[in-house]
Each structure stands twice: as C-alpha cells, then as structure tokens.
C-alpha atoms as a PDB file:
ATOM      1  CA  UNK A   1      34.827 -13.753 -28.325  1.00  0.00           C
ATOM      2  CA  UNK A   2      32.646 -17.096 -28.582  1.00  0.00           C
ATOM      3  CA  UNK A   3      31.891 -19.110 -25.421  1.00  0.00           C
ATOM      4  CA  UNK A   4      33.920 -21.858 -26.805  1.00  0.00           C
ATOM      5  CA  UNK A   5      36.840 -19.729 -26.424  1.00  0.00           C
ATOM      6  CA  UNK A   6      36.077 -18.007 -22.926  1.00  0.00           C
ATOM      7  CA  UNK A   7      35.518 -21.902 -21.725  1.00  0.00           C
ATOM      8  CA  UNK A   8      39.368 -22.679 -23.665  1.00  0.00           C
ATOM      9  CA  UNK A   9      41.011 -20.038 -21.844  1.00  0.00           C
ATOM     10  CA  UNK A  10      39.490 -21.112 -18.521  1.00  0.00           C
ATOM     11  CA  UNK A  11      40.487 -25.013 -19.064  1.00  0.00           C
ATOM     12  CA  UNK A  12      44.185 -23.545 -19.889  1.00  0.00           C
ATOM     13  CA  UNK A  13      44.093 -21.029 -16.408  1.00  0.00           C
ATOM     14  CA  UNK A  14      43.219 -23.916 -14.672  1.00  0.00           C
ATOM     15  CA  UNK A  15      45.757 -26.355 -16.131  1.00  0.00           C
ATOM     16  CA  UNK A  16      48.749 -24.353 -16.118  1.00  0.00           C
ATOM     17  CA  UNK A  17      47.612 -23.551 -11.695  1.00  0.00           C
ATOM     18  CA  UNK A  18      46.802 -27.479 -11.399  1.00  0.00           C
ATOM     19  CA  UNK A  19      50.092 -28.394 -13.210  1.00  0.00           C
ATOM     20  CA  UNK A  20      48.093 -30.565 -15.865  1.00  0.00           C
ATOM     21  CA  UNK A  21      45.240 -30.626 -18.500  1.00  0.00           C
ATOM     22  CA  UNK A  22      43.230 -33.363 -16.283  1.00  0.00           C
ATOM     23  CA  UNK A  23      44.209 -31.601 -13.544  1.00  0.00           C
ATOM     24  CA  UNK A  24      42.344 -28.503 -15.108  1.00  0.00           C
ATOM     25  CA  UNK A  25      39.835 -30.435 -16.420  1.00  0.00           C
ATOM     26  CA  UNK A  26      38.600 -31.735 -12.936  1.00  0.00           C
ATOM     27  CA  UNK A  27      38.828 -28.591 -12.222  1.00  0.00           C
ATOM     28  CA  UNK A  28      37.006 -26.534 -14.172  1.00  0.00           C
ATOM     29  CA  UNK A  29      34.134 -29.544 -14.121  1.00  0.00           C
ATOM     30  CA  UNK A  30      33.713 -29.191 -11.144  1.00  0.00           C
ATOM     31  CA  UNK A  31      33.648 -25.281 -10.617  1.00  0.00           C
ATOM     32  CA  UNK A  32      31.054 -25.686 -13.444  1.00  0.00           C
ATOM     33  CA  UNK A  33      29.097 -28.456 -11.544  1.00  0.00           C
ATOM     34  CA  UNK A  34      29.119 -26.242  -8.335  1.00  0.00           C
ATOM     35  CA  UNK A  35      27.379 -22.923 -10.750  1.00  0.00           C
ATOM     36  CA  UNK A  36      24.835 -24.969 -11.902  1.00  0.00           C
ATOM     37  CA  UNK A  37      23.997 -26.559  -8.805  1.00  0.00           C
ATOM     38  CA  UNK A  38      23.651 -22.828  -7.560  1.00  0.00           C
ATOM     39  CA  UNK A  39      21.438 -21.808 -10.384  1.00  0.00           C
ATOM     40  CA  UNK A  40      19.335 -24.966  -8.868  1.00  0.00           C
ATOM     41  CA  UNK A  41      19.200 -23.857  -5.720  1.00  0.00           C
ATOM     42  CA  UNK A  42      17.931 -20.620  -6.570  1.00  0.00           C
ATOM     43  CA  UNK A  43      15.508 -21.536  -9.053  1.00  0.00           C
ATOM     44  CA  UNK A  44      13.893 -23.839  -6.371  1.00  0.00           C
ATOM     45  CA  UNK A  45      14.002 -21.317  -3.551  1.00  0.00           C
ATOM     46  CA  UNK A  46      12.580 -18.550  -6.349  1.00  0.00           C
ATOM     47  CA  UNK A  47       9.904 -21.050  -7.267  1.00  0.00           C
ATOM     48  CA  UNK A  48       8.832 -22.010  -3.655  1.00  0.00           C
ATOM     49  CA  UNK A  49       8.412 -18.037  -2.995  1.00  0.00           C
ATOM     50  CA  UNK A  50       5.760 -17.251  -6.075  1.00  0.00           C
ATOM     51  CA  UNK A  51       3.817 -20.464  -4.944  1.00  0.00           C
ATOM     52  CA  UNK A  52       3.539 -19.339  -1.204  1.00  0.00           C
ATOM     53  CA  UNK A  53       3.263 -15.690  -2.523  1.00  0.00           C
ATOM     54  CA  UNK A  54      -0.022 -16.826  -4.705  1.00  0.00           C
ATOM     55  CA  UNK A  55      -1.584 -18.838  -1.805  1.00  0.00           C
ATOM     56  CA  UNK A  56      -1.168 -15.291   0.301  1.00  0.00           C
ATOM     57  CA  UNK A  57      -2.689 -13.641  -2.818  1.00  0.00           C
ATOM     58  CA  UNK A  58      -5.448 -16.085  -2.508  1.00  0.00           C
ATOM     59  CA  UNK A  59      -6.432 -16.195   0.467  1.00  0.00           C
ATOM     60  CA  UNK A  60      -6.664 -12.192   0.654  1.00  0.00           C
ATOM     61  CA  UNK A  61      -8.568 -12.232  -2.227  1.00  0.00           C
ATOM     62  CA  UNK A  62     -11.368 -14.971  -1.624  1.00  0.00           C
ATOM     63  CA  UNK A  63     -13.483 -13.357   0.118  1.00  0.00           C
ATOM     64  CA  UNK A  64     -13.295 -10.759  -1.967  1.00  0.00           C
ATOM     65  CA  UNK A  65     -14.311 -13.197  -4.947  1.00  0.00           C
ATOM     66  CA  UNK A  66     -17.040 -15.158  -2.820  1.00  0.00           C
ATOM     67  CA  UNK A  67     -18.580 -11.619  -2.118  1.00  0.00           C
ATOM     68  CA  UNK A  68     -18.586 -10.873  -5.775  1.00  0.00           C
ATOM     69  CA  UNK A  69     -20.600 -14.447  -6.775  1.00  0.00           C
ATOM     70  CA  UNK A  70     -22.960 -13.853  -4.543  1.00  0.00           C
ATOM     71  CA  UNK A  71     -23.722 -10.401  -5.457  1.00  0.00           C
ATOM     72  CA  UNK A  72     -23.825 -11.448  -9.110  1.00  0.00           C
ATOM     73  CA  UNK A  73     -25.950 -14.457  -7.860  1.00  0.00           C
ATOM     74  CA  UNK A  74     -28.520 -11.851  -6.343  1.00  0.00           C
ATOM     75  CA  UNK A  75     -28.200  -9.614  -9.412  1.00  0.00           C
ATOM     76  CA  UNK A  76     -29.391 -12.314 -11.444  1.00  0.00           C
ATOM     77  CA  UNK A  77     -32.082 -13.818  -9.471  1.00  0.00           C
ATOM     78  CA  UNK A  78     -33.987 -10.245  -8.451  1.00  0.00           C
ATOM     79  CA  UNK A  79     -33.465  -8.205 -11.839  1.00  0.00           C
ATOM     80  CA  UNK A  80     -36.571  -7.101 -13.437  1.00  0.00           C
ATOM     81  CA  UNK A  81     -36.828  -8.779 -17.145  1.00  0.00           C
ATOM     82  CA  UNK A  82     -35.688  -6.986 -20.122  1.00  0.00           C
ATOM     83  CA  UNK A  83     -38.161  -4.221 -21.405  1.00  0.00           C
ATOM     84  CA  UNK A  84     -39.580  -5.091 -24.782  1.00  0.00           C
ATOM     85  CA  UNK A  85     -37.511  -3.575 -27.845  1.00  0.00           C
ATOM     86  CA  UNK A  86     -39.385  -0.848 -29.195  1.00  0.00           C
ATOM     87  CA  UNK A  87     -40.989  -0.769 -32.519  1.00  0.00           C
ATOM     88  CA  UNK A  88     -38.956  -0.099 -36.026  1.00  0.00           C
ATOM     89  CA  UNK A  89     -39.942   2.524 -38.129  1.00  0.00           C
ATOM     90  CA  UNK A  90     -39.680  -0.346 -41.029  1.00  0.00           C
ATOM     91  CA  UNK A  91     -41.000   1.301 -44.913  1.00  0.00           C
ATOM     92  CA  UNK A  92     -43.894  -0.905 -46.048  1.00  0.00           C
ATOM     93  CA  UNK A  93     -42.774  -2.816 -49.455  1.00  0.00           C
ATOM     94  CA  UNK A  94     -45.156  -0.817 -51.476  1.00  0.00           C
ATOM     95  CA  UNK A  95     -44.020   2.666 -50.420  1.00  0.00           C
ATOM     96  CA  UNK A  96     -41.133   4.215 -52.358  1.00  0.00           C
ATOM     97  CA  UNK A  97     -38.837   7.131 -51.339  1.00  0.00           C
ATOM     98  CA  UNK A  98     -38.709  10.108 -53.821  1.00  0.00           C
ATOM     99  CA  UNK A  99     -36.573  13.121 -53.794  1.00  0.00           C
ATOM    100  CA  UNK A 100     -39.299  15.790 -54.667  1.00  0.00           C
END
C-alpha cells in the first residue's frame, strides 16, 4: 500500500468523523503539522544533548591531550639523532656473478 493511499484513507476517516472533506482536511493538516513539529522538537533536544555530551568529552579528555603534546614535545627535543645507515653490500660494476 503506497503512502498516497495510507494519507487517502486518513483524509476520508477524518471527513466522514468531521462531517466534511474541509472539515477533514483541517484536520488531518493539522494532526500532520502537530507530528512534524514533534519530530522538531526532538531533533533539537537530540542535537543540544551530543553538543553538551562532546564538550563533557572534551573537557575529560584535554588534559589528557595537553599531557600527550608535551610528552611528544620532550620526545622530540631530547632524542638522540638517527644512527647512520649502515653500509650496502653493493657488487662493483666490473664484477660478474657466475654459477660455477
């Protein structure tokens, strides 16, 4: 059954109880008017929550983070340099393998 239907049927309930199709009409507008101003509602209150649920997140975690720069920041600044990459065992251009 298609929405278009489902949203037929519901205009026609609502007619026949309000005694005519305006009557229905007004209705079922405004039923629908009062749903999606619901599903406003709780998209803003849902939204609110995750922004004042990351700022708690956040402020757990910074010191956390500031802790973790400033080890990195001593890591970089004390490390002994890199050791020197040790020699290849490169074949000279005039030397030639051979199976025997």
């Amino acid at each position: 059954m298609s929405l278009l239907a489902i949203f037929g049927a519901i205009v026609v309930i609502a007619s026949i109880k309000e005694g005519s199709i305006a009557g229905g009409g007004a209705f079922v507008d405004h039923w629908a008017g009062k749903g999606v101003q619901a599903v406003k509602d709780l998209w803003s209150e849902a939204t609110a929550g995750t922004e004042e649920a990351a700022d708690a997140v956040a402020e757990e975690v910074q010191p956390a983070v500031d802790a973790a720069a400033e080890a990195g920041q001593e890591a970089t600044t004390t490390a002994p340099p890199p050791a020197a990459a040790p020699p290849t065992m490169a074949k000279k251009a005039n030397q030639t393998s051979s199976p025997l």
